[in-house]
PDB file of N, CA and C in Angstrom:
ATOM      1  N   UNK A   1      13.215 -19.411  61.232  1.00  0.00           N
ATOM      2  CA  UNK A   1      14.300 -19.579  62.185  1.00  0.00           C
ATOM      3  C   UNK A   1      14.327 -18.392  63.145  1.00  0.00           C
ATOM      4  N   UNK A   2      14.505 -17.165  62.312  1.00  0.00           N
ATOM      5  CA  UNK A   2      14.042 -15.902  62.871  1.00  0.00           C
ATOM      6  C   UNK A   2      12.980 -15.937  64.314  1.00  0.00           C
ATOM      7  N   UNK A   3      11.921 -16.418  63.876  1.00  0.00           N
ATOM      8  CA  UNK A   3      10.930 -16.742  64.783  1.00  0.00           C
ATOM      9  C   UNK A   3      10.531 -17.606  65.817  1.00  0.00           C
ATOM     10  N   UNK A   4      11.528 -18.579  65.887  1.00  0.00           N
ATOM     11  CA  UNK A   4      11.848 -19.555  66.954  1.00  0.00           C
ATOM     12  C   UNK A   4      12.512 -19.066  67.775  1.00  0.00           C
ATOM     13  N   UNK A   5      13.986 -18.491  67.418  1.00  0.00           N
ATOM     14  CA  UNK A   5      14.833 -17.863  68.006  1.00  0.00           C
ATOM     15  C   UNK A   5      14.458 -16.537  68.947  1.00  0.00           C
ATOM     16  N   UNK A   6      13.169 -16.389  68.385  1.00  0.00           N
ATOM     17  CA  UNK A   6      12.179 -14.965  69.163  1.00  0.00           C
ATOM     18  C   UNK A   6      11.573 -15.622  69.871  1.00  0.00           C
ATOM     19  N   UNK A   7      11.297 -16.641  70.080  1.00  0.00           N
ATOM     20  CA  UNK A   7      10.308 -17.347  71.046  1.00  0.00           C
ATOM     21  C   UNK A   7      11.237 -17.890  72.117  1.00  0.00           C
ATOM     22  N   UNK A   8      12.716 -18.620  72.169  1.00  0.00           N
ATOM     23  CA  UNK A   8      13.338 -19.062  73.121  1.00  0.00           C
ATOM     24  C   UNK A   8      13.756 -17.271  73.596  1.00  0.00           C
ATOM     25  N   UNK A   9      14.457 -16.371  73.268  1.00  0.00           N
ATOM     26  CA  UNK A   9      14.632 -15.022  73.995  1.00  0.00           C
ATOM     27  C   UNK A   9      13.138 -14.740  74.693  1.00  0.00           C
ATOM     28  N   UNK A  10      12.352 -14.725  74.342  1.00  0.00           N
ATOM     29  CA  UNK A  10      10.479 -14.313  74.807  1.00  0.00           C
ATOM     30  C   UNK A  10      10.880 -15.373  76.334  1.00  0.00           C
ATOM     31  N   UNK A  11      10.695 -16.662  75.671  1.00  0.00           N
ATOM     32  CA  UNK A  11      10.932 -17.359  77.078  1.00  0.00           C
ATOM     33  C   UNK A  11      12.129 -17.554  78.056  1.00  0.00           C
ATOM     34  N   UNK A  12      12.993 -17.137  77.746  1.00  0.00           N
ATOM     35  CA  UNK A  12      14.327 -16.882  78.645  1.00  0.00           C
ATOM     36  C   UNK A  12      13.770 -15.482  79.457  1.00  0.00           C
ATOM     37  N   UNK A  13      13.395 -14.342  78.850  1.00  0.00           N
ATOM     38  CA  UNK A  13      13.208 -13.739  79.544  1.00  0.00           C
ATOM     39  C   UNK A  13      12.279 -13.647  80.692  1.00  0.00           C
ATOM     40  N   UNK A  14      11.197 -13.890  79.806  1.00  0.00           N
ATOM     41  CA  UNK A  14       9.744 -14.528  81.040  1.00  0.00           C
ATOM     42  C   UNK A  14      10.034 -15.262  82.124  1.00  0.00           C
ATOM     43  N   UNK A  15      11.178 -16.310  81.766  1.00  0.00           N
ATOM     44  CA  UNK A  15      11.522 -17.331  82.899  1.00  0.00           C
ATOM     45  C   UNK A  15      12.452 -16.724  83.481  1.00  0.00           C
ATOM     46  N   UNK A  16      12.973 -15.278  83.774  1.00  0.00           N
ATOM     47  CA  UNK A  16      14.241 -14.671  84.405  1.00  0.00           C
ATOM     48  C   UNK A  16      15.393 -15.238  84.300  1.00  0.00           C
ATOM     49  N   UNK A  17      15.564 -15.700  83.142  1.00  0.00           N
ATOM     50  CA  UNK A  17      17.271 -16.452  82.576  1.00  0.00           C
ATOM     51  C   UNK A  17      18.086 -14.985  82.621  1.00  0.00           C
ATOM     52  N   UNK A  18      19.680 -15.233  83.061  1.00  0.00           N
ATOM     53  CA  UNK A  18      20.116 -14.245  82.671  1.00  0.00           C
ATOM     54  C   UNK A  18      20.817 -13.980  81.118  1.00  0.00           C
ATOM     55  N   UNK A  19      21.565 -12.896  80.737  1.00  0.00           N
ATOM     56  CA  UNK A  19      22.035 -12.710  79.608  1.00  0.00           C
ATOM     57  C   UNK A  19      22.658 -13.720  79.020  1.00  0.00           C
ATOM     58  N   UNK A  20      23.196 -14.230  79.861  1.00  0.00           N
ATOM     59  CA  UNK A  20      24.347 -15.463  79.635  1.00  0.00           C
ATOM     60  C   UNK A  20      23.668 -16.411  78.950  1.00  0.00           C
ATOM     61  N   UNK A  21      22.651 -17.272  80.252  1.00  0.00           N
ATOM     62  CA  UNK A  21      22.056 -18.016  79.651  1.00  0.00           C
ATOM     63  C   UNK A  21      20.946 -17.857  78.452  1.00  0.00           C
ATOM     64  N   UNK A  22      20.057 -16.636  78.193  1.00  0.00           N
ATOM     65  CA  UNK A  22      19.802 -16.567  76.983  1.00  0.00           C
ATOM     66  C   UNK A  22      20.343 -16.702  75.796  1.00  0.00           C
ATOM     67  N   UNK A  23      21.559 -16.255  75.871  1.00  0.00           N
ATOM     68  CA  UNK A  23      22.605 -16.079  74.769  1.00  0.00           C
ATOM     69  C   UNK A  23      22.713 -17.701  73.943  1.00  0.00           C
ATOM     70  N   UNK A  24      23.077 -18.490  75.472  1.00  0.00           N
ATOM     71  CA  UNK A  24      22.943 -19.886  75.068  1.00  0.00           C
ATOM     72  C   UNK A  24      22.515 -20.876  74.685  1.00  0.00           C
ATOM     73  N   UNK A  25      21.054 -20.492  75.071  1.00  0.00           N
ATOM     74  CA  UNK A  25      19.874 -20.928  74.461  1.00  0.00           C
ATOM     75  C   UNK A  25      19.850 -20.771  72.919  1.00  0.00           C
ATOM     76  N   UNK A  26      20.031 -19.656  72.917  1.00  0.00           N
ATOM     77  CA  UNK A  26      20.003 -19.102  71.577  1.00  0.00           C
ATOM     78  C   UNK A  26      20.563 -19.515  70.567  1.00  0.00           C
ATOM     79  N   UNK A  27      21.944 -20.011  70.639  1.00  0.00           N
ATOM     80  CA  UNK A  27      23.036 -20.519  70.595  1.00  0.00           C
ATOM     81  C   UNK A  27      22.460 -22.114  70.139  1.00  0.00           C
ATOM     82  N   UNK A  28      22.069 -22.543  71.011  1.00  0.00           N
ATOM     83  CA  UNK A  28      22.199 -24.243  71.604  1.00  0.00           C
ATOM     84  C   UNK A  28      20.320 -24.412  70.051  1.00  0.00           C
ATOM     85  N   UNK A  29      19.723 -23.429  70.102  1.00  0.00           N
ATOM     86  CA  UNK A  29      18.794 -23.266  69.341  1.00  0.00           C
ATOM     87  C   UNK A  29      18.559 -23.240  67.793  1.00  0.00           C
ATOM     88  N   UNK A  30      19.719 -22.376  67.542  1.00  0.00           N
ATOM     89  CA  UNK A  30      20.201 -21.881  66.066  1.00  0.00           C
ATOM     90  C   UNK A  30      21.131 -23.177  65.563  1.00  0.00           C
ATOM     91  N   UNK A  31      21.286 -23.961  66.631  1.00  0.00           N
ATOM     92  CA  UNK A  31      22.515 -25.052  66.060  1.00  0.00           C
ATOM     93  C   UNK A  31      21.889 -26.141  65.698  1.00  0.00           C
ATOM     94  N   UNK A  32      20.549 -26.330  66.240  1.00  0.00           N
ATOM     95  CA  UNK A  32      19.507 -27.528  66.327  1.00  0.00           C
ATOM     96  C   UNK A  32      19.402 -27.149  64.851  1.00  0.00           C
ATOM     97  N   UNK A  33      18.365 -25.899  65.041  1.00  0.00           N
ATOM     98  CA  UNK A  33      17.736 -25.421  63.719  1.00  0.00           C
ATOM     99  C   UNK A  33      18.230 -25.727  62.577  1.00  0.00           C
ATOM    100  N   UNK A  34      19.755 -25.657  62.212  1.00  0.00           N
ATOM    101  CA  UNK A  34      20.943 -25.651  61.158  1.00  0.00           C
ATOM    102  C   UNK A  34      21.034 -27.129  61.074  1.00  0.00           C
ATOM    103  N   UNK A  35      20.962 -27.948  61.700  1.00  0.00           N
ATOM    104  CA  UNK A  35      21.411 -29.509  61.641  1.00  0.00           C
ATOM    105  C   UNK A  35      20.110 -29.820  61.144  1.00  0.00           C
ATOM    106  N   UNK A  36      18.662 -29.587  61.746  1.00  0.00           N
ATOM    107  CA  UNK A  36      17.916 -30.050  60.897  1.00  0.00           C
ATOM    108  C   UNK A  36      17.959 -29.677  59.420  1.00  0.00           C
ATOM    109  N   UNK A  37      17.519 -28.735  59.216  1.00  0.00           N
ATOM    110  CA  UNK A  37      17.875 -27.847  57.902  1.00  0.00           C
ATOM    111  C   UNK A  37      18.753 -28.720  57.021  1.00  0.00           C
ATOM    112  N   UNK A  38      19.464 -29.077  57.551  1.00  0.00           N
ATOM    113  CA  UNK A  38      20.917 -29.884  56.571  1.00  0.00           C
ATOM    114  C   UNK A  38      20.150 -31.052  56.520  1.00  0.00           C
ATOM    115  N   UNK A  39      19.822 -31.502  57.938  1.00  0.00           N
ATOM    116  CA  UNK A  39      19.725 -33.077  57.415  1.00  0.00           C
ATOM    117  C   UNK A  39      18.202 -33.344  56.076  1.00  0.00           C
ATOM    118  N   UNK A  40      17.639 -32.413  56.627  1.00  0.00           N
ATOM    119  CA  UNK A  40      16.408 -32.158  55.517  1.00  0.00           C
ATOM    120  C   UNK A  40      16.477 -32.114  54.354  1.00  0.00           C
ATOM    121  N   UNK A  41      17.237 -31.101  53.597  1.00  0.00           N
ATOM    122  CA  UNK A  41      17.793 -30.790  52.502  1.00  0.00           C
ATOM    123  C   UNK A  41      18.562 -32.235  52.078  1.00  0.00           C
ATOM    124  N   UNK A  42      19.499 -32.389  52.582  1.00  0.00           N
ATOM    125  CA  UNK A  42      20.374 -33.755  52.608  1.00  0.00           C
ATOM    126  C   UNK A  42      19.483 -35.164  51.793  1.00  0.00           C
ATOM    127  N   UNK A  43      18.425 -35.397  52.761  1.00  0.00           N
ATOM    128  CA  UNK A  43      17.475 -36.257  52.538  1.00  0.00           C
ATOM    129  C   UNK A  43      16.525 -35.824  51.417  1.00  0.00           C
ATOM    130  N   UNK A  44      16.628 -34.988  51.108  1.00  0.00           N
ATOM    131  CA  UNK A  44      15.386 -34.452  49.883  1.00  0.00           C
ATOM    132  C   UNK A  44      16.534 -34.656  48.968  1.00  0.00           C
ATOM    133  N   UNK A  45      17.741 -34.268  48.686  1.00  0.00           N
ATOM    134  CA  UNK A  45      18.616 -34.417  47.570  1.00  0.00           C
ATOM    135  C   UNK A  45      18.359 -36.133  47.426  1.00  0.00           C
ATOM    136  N   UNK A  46      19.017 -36.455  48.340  1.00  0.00           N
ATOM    137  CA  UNK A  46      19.303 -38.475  48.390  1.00  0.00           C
ATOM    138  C   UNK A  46      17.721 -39.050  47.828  1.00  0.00           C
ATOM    139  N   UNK A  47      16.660 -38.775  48.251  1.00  0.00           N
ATOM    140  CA  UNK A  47      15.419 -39.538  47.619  1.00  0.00           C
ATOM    141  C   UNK A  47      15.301 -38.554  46.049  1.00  0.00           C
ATOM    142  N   UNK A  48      15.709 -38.085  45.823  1.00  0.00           N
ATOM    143  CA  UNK A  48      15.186 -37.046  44.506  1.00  0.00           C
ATOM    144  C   UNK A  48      15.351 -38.570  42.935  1.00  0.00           C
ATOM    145  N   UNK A  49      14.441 -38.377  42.846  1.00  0.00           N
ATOM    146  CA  UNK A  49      14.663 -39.234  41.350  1.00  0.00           C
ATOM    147  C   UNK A  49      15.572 -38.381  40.417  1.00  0.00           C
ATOM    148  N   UNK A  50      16.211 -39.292  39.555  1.00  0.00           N
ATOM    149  CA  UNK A  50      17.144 -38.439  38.602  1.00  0.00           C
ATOM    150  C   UNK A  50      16.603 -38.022  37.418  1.00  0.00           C
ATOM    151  N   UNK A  51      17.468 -36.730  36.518  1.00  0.00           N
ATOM    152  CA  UNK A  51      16.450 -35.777  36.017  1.00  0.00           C
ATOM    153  C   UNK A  51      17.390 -36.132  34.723  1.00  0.00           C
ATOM    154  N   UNK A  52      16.487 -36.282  33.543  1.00  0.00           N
ATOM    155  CA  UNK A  52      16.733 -36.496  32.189  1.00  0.00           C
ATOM    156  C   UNK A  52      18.342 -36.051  32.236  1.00  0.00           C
ATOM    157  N   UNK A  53      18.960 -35.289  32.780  1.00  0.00           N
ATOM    158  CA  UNK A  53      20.752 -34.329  32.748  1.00  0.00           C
ATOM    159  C   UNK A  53      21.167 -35.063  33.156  1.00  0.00           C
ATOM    160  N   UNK A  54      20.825 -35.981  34.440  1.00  0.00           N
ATOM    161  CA  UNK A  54      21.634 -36.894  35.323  1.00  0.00           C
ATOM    162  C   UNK A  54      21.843 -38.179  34.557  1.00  0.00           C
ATOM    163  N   UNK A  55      20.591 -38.557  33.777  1.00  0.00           N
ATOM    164  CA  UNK A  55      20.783 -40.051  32.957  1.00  0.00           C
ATOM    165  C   UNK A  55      21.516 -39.634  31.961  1.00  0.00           C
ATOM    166  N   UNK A  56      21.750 -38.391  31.229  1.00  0.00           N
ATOM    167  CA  UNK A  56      22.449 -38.347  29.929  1.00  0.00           C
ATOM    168  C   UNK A  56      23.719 -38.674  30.451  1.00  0.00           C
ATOM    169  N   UNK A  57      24.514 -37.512  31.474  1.00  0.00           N
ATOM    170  CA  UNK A  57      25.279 -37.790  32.021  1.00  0.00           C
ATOM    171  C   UNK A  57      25.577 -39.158  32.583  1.00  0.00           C
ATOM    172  N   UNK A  58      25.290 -39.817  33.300  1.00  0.00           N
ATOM    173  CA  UNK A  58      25.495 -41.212  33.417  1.00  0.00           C
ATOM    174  C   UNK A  58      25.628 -41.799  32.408  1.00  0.00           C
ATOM    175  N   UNK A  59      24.853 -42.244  30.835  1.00  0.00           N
ATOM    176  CA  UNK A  59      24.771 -42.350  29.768  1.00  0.00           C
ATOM    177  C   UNK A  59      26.442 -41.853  29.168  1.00  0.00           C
ATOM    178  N   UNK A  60      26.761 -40.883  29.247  1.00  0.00           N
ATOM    179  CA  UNK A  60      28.026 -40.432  28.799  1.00  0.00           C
ATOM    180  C   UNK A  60      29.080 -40.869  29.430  1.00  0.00           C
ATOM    181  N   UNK A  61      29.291 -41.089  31.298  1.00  0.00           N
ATOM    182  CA  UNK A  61      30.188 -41.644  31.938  1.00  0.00           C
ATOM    183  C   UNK A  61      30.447 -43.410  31.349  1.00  0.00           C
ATOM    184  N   UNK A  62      29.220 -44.023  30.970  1.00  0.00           N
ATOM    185  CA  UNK A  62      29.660 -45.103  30.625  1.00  0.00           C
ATOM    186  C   UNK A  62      29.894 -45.303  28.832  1.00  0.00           C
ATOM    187  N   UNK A  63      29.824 -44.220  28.225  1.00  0.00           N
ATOM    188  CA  UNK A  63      30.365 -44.287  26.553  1.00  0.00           C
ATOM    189  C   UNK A  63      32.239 -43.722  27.075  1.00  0.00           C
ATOM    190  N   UNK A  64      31.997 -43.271  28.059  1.00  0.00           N
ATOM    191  CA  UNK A  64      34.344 -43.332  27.679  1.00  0.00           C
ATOM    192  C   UNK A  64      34.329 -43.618  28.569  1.00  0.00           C
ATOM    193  N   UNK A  65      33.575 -44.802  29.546  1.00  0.00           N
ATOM    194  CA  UNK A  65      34.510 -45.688  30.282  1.00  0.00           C
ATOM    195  C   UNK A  65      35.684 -46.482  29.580  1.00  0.00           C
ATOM    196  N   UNK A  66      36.424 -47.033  29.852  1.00  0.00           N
ATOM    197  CA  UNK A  66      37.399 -48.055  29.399  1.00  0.00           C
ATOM    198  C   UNK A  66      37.419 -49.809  28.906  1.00  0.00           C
ATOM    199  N   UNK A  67      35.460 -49.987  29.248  1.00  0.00           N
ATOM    200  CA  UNK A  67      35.164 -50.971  29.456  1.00  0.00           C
ATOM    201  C   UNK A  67      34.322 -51.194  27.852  1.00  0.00           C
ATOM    202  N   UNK A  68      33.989 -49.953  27.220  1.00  0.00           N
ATOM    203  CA  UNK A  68      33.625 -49.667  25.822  1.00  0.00           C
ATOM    204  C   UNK A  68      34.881 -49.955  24.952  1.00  0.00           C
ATOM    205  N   UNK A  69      34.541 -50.786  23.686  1.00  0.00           N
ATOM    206  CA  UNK A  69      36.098 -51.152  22.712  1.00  0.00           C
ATOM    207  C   UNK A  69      35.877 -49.628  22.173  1.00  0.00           C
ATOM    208  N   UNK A  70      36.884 -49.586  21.805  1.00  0.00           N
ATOM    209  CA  UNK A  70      37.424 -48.566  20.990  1.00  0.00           C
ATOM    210  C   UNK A  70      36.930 -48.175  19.443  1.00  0.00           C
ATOM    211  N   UNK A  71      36.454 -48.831  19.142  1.00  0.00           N
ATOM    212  CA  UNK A  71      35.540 -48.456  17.760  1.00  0.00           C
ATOM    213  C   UNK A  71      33.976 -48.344  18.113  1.00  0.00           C
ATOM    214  N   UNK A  72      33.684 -49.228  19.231  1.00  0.00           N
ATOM    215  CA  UNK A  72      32.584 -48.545  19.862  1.00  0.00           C
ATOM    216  C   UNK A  72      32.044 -47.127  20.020  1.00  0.00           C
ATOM    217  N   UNK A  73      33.538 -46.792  20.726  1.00  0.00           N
ATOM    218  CA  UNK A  73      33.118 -45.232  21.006  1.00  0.00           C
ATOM    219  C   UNK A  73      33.359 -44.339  20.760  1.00  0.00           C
ATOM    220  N   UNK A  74      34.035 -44.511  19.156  1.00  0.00           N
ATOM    221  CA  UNK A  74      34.260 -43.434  17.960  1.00  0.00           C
ATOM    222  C   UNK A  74      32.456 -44.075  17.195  1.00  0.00           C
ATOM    223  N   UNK A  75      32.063 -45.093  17.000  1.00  0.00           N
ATOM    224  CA  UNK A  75      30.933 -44.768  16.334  1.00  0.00           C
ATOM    225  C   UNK A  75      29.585 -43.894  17.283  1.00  0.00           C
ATOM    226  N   UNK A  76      29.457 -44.477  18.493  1.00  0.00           N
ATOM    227  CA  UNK A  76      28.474 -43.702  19.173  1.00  0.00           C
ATOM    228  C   UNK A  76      28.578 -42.145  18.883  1.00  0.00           C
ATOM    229  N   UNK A  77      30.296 -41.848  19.196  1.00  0.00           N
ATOM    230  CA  UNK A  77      30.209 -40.001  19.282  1.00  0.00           C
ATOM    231  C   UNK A  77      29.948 -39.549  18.075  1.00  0.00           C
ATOM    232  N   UNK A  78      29.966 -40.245  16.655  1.00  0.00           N
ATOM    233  CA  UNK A  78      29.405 -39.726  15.767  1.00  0.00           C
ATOM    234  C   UNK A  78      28.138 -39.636  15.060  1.00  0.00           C
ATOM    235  N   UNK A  79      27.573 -40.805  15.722  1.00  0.00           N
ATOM    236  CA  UNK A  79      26.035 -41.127  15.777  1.00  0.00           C
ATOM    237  C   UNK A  79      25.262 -39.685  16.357  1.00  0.00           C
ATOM    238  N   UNK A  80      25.969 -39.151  18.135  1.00  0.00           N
ATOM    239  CA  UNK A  80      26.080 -37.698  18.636  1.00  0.00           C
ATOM    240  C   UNK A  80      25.714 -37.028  17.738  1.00  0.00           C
ATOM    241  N   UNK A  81      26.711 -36.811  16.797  1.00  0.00           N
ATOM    242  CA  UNK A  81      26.858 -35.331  16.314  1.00  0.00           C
ATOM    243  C   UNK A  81      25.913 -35.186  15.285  1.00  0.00           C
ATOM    244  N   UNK A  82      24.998 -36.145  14.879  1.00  0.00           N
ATOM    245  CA  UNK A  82      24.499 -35.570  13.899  1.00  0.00           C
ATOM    246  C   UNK A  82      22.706 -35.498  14.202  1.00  0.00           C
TER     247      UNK A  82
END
């Protein structure tokens, strides 16, 4: 990011932009940079396959759902513990 941001100042200056408008560039640059970044990350979380923690967990959200009878899910949690 560092290094992009050195390349639009390199070329603001070369191109006789003044302070102002470098600033803005800079600005208008670092904001691009950050939105990709997010949306990247974003999209790498959302395609990620789920990891043995995530199925247990899921696995556990549906043993005390409400939709499990009630002797159901006193025998599972003790099946758990041992």
């Amino acid at each position: 990011m560092l290094f992009a941001l050195a390349i639009v100042v390199a070329w603001s200056w070369l191109g006789g932009a003044s302070l102002g408008t470098t600033l803005l560039r800079v600005i208008i640059c670092a904001v691009i940079i950050q939105a990709g970044y997010f949306v990247l990350v974003y999209t790498m979380i959302a395609r990620s396959a789920p990891t043995p923690a995530d199925r247990l967990r899921e696995a556990e959200r549906k043993l005390s759902s409400p939709d499990v009878a009630e002797g159901e899910k006193l025998g599972s949690a003790r099946r758990s513990l041992h």
